[in-house]
PDB file of N, CA and C in Angstrom:
ATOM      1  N   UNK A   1     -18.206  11.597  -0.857  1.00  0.00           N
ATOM      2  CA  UNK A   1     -17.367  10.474  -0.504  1.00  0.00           C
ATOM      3  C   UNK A   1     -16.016  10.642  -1.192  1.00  0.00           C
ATOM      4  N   UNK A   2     -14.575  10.273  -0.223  1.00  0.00           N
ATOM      5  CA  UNK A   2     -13.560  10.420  -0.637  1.00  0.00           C
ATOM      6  C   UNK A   2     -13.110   9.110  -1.750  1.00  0.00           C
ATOM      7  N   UNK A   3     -11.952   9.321  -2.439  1.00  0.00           N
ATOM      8  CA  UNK A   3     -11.224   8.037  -2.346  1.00  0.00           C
ATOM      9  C   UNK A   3     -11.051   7.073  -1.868  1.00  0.00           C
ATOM     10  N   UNK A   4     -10.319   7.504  -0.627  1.00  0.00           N
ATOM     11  CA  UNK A   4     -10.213   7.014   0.585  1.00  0.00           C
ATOM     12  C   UNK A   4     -11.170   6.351   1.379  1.00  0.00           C
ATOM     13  N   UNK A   5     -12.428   7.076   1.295  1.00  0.00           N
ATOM     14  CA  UNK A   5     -13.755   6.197   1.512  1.00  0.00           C
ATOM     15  C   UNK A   5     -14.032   5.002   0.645  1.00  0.00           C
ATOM     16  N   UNK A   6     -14.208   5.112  -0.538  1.00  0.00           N
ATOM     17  CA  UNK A   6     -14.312   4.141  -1.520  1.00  0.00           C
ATOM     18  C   UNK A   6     -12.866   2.708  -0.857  1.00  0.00           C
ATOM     19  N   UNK A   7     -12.006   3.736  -0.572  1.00  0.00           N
ATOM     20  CA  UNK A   7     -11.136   1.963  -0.345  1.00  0.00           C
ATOM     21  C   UNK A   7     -11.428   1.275   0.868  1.00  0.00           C
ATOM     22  N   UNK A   8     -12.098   1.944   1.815  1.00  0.00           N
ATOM     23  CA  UNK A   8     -12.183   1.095   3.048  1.00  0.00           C
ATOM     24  C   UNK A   8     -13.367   0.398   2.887  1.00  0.00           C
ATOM     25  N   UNK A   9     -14.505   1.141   1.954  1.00  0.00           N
ATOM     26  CA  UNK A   9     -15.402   0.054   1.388  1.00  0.00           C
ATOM     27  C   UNK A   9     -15.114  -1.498   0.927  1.00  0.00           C
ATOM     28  N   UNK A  10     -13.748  -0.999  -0.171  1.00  0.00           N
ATOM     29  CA  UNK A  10     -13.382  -2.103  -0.622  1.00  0.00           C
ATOM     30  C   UNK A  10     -12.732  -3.006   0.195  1.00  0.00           C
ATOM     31  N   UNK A  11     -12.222  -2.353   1.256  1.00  0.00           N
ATOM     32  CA  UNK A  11     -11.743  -3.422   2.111  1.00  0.00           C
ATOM     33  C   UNK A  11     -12.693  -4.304   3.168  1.00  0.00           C
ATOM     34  N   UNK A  12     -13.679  -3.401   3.869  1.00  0.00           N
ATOM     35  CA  UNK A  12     -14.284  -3.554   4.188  1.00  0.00           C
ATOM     36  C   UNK A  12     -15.676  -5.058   3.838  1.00  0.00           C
ATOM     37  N   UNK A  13     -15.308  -4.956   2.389  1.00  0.00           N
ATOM     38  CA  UNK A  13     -16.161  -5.540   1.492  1.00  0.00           C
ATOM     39  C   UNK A  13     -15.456  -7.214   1.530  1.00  0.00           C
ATOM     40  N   UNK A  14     -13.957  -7.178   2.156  1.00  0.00           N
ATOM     41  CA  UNK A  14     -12.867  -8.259   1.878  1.00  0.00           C
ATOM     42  C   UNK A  14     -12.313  -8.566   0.466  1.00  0.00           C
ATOM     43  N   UNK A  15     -12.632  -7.518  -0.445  1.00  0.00           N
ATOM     44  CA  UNK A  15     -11.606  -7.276  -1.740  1.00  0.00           C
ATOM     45  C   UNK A  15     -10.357  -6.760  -1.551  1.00  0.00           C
ATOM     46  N   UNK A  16      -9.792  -6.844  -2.331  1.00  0.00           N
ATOM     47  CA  UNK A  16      -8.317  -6.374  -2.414  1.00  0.00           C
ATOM     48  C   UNK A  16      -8.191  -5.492  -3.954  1.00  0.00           C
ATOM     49  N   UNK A  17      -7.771  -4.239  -3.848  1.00  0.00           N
ATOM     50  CA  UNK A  17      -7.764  -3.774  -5.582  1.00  0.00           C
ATOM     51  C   UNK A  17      -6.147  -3.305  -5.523  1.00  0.00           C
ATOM     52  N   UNK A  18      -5.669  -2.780  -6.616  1.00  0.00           N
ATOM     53  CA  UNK A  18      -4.593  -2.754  -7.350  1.00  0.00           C
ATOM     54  C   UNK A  18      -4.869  -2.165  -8.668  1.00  0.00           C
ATOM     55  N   UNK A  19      -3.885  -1.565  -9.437  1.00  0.00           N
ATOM     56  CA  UNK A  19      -3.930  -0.720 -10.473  1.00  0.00           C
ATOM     57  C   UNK A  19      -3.225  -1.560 -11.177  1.00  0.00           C
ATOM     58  N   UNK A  20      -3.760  -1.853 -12.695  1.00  0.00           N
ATOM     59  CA  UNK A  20      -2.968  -2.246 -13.552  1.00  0.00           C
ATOM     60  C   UNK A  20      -2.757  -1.305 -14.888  1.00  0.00           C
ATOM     61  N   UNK A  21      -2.200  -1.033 -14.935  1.00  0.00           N
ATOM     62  CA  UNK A  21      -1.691   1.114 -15.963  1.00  0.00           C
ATOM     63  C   UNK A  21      -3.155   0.991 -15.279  1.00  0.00           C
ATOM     64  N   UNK A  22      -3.980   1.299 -16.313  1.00  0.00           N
ATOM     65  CA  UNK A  22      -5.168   2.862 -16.178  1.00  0.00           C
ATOM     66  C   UNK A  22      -6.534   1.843 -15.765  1.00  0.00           C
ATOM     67  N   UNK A  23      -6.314   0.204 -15.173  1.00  0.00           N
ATOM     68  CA  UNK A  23      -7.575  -0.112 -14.926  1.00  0.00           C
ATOM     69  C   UNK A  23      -7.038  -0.447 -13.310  1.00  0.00           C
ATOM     70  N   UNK A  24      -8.293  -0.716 -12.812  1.00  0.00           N
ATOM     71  CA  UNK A  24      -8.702  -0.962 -11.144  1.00  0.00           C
ATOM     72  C   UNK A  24      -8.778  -2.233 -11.366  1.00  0.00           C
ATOM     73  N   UNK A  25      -8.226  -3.331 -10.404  1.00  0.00           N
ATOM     74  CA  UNK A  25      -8.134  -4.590 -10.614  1.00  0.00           C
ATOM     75  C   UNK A  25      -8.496  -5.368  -9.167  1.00  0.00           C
ATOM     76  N   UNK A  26     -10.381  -5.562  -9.131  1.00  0.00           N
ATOM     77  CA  UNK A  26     -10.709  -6.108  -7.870  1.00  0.00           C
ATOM     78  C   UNK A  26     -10.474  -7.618  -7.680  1.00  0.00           C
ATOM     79  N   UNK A  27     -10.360  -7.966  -6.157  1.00  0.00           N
ATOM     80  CA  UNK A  27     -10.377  -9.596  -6.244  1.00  0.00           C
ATOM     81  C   UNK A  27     -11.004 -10.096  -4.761  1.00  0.00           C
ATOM     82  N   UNK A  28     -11.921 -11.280  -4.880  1.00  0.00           N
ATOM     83  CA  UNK A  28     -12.806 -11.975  -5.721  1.00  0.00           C
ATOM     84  C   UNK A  28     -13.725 -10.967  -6.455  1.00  0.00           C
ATOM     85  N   UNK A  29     -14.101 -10.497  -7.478  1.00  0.00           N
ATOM     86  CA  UNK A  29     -14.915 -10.464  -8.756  1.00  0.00           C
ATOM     87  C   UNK A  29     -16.242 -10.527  -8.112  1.00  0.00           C
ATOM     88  N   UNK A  30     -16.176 -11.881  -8.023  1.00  0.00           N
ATOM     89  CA  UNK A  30     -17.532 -12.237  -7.441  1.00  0.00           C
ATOM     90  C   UNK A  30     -18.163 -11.408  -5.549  1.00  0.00           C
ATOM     91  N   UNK A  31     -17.552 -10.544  -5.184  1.00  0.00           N
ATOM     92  CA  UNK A  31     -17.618  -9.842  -4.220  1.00  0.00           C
ATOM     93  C   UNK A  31     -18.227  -8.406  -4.046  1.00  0.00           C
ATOM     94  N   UNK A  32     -17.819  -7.942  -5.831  1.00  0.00           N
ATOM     95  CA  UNK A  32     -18.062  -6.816  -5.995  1.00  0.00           C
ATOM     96  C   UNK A  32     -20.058  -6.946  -6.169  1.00  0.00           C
ATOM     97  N   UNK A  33     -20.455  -5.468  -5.575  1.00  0.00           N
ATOM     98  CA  UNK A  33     -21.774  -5.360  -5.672  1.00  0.00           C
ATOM     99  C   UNK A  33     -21.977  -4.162  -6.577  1.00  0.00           C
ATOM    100  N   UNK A  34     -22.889  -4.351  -7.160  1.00  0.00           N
ATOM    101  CA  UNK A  34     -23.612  -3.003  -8.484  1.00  0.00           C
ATOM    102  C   UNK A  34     -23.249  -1.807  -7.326  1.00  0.00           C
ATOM    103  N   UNK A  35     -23.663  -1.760  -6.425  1.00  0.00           N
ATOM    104  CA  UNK A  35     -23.122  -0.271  -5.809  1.00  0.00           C
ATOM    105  C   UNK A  35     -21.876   0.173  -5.469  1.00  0.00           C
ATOM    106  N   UNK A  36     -21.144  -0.919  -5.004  1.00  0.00           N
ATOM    107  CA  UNK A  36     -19.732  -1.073  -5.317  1.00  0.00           C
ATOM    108  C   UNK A  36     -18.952  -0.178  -6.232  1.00  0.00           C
ATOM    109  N   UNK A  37     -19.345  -1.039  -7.265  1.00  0.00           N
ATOM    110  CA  UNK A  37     -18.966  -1.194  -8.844  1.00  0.00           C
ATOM    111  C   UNK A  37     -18.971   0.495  -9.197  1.00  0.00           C
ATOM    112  N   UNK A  38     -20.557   0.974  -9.137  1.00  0.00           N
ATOM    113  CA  UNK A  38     -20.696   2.660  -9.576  1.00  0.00           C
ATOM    114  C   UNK A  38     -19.967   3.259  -9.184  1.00  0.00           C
ATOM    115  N   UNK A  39     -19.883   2.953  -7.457  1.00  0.00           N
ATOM    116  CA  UNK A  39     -18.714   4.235  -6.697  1.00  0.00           C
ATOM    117  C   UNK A  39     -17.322   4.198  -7.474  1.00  0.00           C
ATOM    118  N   UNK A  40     -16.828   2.714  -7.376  1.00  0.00           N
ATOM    119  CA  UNK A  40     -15.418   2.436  -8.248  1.00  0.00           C
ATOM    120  C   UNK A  40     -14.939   3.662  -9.465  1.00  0.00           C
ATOM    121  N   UNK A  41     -16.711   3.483 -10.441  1.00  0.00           N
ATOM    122  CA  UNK A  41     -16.368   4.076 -11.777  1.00  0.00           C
ATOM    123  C   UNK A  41     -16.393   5.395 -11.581  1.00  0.00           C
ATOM    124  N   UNK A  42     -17.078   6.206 -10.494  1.00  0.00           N
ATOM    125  CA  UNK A  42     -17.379   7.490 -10.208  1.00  0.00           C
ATOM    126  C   UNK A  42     -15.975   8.144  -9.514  1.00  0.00           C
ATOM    127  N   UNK A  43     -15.179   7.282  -8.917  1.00  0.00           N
ATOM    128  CA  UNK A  43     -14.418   8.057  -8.374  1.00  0.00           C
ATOM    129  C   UNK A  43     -12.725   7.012  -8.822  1.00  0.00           C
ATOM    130  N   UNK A  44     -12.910   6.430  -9.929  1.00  0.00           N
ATOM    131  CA  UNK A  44     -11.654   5.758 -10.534  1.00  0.00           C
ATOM    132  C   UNK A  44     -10.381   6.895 -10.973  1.00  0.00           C
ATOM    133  N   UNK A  45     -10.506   7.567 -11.676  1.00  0.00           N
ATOM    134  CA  UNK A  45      -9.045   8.484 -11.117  1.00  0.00           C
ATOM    135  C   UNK A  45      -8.652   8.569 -10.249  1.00  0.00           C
ATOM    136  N   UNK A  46      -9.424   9.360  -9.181  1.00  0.00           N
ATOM    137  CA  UNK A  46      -8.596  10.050  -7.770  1.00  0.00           C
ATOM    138  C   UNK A  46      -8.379   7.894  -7.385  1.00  0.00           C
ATOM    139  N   UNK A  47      -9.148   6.888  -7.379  1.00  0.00           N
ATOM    140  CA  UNK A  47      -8.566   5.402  -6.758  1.00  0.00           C
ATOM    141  C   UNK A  47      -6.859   5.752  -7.529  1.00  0.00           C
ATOM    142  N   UNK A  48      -7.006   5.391  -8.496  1.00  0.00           N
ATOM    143  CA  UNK A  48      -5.819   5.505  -9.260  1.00  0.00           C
ATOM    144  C   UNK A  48      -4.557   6.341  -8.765  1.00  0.00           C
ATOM    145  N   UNK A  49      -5.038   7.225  -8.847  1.00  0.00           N
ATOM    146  CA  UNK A  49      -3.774   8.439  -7.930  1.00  0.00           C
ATOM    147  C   UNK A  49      -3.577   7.755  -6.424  1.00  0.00           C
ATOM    148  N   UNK A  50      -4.397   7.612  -5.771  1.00  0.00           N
ATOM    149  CA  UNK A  50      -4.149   6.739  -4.651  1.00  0.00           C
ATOM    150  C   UNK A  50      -3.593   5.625  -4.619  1.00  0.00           C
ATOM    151  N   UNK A  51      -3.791   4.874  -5.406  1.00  0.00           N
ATOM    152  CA  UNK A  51      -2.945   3.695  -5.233  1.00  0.00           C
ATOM    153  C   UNK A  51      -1.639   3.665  -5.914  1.00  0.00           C
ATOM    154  N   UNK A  52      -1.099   4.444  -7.307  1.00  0.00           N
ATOM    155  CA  UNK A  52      -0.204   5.075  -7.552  1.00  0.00           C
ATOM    156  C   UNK A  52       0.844   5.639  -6.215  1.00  0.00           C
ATOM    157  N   UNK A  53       0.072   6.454  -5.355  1.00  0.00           N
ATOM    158  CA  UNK A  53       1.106   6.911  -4.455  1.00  0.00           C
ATOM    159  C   UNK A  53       1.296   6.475  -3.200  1.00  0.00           C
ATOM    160  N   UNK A  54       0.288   5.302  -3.025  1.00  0.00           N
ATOM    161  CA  UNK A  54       0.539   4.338  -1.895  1.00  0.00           C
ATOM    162  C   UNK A  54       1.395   3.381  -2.502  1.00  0.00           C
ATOM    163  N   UNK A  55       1.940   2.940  -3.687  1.00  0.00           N
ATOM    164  CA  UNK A  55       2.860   2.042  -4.286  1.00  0.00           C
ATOM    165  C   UNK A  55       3.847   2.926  -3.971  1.00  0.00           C
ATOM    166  N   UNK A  56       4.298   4.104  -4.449  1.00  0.00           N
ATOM    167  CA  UNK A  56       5.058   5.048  -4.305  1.00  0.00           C
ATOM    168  C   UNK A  56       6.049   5.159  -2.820  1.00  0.00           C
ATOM    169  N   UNK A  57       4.781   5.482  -2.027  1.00  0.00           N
ATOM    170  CA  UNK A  57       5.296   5.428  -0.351  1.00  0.00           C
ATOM    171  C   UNK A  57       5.937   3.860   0.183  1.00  0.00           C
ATOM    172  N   UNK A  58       5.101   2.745  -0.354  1.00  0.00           N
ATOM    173  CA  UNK A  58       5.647   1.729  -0.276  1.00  0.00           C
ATOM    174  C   UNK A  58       6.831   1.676  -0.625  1.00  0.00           C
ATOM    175  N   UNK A  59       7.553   1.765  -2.068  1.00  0.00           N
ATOM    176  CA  UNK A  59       8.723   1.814  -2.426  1.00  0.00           C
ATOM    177  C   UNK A  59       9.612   2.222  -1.699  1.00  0.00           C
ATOM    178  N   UNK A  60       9.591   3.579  -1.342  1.00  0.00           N
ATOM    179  CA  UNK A  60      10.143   4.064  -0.408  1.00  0.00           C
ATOM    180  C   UNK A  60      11.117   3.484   0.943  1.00  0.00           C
ATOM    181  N   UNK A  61       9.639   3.326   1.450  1.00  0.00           N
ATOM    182  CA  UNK A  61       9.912   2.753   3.000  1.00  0.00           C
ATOM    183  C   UNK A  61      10.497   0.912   2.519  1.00  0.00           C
ATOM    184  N   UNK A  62      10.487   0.318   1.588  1.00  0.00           N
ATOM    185  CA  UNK A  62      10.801  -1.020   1.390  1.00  0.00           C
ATOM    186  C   UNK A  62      12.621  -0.394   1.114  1.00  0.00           C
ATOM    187  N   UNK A  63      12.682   0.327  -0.052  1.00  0.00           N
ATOM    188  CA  UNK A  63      14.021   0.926   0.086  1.00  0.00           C
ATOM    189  C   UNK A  63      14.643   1.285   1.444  1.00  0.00           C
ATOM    190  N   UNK A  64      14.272   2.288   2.145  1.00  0.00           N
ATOM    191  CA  UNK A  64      14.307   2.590   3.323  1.00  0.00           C
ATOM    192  C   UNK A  64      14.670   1.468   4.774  1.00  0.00           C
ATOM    193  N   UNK A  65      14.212   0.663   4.744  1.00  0.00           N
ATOM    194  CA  UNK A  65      14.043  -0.356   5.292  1.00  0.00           C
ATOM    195  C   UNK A  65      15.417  -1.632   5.107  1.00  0.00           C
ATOM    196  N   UNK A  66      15.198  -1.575   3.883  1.00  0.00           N
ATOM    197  CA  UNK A  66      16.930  -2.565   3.330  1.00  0.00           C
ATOM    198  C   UNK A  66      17.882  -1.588   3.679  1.00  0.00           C
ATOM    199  N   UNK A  67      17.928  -0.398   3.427  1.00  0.00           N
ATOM    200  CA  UNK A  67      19.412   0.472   3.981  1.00  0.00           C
ATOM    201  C   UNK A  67      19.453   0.264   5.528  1.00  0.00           C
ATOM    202  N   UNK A  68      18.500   0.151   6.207  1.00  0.00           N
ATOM    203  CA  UNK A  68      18.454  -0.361   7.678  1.00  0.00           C
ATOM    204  C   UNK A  68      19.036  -1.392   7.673  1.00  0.00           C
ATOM    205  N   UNK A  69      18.829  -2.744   7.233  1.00  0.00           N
ATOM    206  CA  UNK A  69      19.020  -3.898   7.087  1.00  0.00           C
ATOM    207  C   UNK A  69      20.780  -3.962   7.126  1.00  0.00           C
ATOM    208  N   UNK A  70      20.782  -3.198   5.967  1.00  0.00           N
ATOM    209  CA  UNK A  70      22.339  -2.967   5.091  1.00  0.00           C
ATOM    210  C   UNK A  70      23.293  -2.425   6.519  1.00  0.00           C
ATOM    211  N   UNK A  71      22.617  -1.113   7.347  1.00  0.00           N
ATOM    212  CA  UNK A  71      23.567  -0.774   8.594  1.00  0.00           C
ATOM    213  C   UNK A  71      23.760  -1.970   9.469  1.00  0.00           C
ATOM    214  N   UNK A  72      22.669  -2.753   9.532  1.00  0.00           N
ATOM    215  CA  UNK A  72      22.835  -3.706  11.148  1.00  0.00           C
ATOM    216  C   UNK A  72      23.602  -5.390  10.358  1.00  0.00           C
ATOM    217  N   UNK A  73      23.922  -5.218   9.426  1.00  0.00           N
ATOM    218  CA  UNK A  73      24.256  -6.050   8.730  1.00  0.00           C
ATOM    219  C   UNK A  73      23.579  -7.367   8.696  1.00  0.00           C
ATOM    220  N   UNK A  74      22.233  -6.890   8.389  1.00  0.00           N
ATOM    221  CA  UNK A  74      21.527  -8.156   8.508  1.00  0.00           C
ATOM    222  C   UNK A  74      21.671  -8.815   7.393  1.00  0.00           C
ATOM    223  N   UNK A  75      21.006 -10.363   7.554  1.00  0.00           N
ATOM    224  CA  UNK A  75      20.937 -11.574   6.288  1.00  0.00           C
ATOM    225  C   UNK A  75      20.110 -11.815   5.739  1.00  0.00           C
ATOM    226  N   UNK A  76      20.225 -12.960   4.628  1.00  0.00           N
ATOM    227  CA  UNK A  76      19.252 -12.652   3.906  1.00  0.00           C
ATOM    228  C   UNK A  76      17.450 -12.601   4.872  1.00  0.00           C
ATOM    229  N   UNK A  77      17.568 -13.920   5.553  1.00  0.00           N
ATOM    230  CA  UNK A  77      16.275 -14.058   6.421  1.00  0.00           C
ATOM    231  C   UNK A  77      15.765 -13.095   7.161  1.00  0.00           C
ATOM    232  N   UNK A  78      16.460 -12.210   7.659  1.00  0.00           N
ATOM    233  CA  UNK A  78      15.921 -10.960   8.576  1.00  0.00           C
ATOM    234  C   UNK A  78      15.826  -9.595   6.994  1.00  0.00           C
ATOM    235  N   UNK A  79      16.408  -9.784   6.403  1.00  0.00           N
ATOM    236  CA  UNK A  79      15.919  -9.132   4.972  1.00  0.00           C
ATOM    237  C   UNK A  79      14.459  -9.519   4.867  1.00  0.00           C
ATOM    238  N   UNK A  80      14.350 -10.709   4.566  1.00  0.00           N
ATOM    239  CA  UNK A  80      12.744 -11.110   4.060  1.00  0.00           C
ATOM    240  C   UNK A  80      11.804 -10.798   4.852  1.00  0.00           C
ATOM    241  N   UNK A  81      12.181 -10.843   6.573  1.00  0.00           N
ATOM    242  CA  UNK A  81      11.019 -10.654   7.324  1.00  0.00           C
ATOM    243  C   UNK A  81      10.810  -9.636   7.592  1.00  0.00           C
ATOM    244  N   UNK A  82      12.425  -8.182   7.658  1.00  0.00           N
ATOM    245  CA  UNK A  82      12.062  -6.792   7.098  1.00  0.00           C
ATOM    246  C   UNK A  82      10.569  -6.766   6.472  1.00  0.00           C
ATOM    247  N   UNK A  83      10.988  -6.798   5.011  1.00  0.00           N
ATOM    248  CA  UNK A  83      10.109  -7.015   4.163  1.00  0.00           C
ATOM    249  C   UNK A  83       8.409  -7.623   3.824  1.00  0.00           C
ATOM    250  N   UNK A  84       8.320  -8.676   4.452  1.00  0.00           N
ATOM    251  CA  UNK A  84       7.371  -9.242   4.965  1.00  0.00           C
ATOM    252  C   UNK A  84       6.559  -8.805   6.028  1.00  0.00           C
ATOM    253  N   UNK A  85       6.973  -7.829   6.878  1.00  0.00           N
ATOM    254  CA  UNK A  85       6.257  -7.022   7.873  1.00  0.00           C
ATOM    255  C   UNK A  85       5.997  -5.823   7.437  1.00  0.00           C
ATOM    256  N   UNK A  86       6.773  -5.373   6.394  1.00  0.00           N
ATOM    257  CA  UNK A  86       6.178  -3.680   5.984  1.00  0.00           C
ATOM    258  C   UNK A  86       4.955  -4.078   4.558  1.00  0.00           C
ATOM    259  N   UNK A  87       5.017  -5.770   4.101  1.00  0.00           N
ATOM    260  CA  UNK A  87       3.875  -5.931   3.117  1.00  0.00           C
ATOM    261  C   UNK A  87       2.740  -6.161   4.362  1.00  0.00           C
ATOM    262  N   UNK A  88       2.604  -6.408   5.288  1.00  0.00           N
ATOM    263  CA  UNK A  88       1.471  -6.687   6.201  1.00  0.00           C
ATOM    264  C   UNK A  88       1.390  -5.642   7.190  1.00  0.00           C
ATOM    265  N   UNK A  89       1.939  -4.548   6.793  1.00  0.00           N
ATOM    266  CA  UNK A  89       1.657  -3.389   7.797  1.00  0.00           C
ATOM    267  C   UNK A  89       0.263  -2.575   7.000  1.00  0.00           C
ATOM    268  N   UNK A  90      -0.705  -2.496   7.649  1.00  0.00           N
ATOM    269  CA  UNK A  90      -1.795  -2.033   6.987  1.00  0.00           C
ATOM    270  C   UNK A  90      -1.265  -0.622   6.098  1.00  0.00           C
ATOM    271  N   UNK A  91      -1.847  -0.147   4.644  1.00  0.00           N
ATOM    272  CA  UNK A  91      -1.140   0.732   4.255  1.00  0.00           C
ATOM    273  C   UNK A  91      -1.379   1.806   4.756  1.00  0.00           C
ATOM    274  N   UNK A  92      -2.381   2.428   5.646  1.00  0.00           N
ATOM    275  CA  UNK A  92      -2.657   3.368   6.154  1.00  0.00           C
ATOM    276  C   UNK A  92      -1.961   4.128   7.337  1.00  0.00           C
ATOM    277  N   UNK A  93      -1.008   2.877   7.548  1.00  0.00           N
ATOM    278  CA  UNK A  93      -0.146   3.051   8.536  1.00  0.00           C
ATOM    279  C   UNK A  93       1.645   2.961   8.620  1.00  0.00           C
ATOM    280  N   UNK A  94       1.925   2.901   6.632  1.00  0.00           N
ATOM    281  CA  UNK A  94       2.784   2.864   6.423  1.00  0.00           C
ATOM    282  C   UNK A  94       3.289   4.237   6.707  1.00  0.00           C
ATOM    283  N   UNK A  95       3.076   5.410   6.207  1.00  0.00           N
ATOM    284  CA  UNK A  95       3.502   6.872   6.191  1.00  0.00           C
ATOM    285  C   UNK A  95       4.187   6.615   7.289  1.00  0.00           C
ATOM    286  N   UNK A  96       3.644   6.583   8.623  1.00  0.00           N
ATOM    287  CA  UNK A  96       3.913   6.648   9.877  1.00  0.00           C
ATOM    288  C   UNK A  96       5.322   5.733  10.226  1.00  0.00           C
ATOM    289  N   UNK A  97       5.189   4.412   9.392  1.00  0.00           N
ATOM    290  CA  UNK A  97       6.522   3.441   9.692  1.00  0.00           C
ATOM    291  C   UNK A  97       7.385   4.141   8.679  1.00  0.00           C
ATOM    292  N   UNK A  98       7.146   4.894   8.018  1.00  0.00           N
ATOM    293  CA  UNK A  98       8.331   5.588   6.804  1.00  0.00           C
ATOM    294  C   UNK A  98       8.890   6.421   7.550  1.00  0.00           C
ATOM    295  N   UNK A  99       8.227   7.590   8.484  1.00  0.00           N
ATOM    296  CA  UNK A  99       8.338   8.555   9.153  1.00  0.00           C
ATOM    297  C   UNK A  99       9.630   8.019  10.041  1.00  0.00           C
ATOM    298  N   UNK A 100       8.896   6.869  11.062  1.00  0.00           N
ATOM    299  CA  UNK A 100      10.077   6.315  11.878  1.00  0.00           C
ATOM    300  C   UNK A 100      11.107   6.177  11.333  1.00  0.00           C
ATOM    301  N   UNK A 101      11.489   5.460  10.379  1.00  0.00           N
ATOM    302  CA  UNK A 101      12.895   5.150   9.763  1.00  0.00           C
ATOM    303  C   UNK A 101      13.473   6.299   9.327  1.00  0.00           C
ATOM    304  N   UNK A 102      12.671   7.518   8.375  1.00  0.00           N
ATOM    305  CA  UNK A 102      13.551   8.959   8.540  1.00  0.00           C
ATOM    306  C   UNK A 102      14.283   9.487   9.839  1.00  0.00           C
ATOM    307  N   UNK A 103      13.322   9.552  10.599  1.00  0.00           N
ATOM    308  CA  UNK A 103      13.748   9.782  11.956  1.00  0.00           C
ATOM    309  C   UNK A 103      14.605   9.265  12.711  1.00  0.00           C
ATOM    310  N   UNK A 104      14.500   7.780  12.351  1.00  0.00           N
ATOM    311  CA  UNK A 104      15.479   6.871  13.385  1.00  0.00           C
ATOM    312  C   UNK A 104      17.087   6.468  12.647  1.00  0.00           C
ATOM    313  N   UNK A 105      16.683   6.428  10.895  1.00  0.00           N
ATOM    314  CA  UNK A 105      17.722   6.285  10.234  1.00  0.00           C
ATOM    315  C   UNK A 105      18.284   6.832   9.252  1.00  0.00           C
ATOM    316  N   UNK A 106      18.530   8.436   9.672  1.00  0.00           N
ATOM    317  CA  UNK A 106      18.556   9.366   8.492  1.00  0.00           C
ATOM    318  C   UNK A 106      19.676   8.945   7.661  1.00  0.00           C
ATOM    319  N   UNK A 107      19.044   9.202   6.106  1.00  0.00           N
ATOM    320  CA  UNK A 107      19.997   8.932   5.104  1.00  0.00           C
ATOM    321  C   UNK A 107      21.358   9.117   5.042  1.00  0.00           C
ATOM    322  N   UNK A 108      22.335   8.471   4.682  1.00  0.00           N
ATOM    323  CA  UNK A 108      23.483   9.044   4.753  1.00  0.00           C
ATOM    324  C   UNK A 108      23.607  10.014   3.572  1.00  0.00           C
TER     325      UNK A 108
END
């Protein structure tokens, strides 16, 4: 089992995790199951590196995204909903919306 497996568990499960420095930070608590829990501890680095570089890619494309903003001279409100649609874009499918904006709005 991947990483990656382990998170769709967790999602799957209707938790949400997050890295805080070097711990895994599930929520509701009360959701997590003893089998859960083992996989978590068995494969908590490589989670870590993963969510490390899905914050990473996020950054990115949220940067990415305001320089868009910044060309079409948008305001603050179409700023937020920028924003607000790339936090509710599933993350598995961010790469792909990062990709577009390279493509569609290469850096100056």
């Amino acid at each position: 089992m991947t990483a990656a497996d382990v998170c769709r568990l967790v999602f799957d499960a209707g938790l949400t995790m997050h890295a805080d420095g070097a711990e895994l930070v599930l929520k509701p608590a009360a959701k997590l199951t003893p089998e859960l829990r083992a996989l978590l501890v068995e494969h908590k680095p490589e989670l870590l590196e993963l969510i490390h570089q899905a914050d990473t890619l996020t950054a990115e494309l949220l940067t990415r995204a305001m320089a868009v903003c910044d060309r079409h001279g948008d305001g603050t409100q179409a700023r937020a909903d920028m924003r607000a649609d790339i936090e509710s874009t599933p993350a598995h499918l961010r790469a792909d919306l990062l990709e577009h904006f390279r493509r569609s709005h290469p850096a100056r």
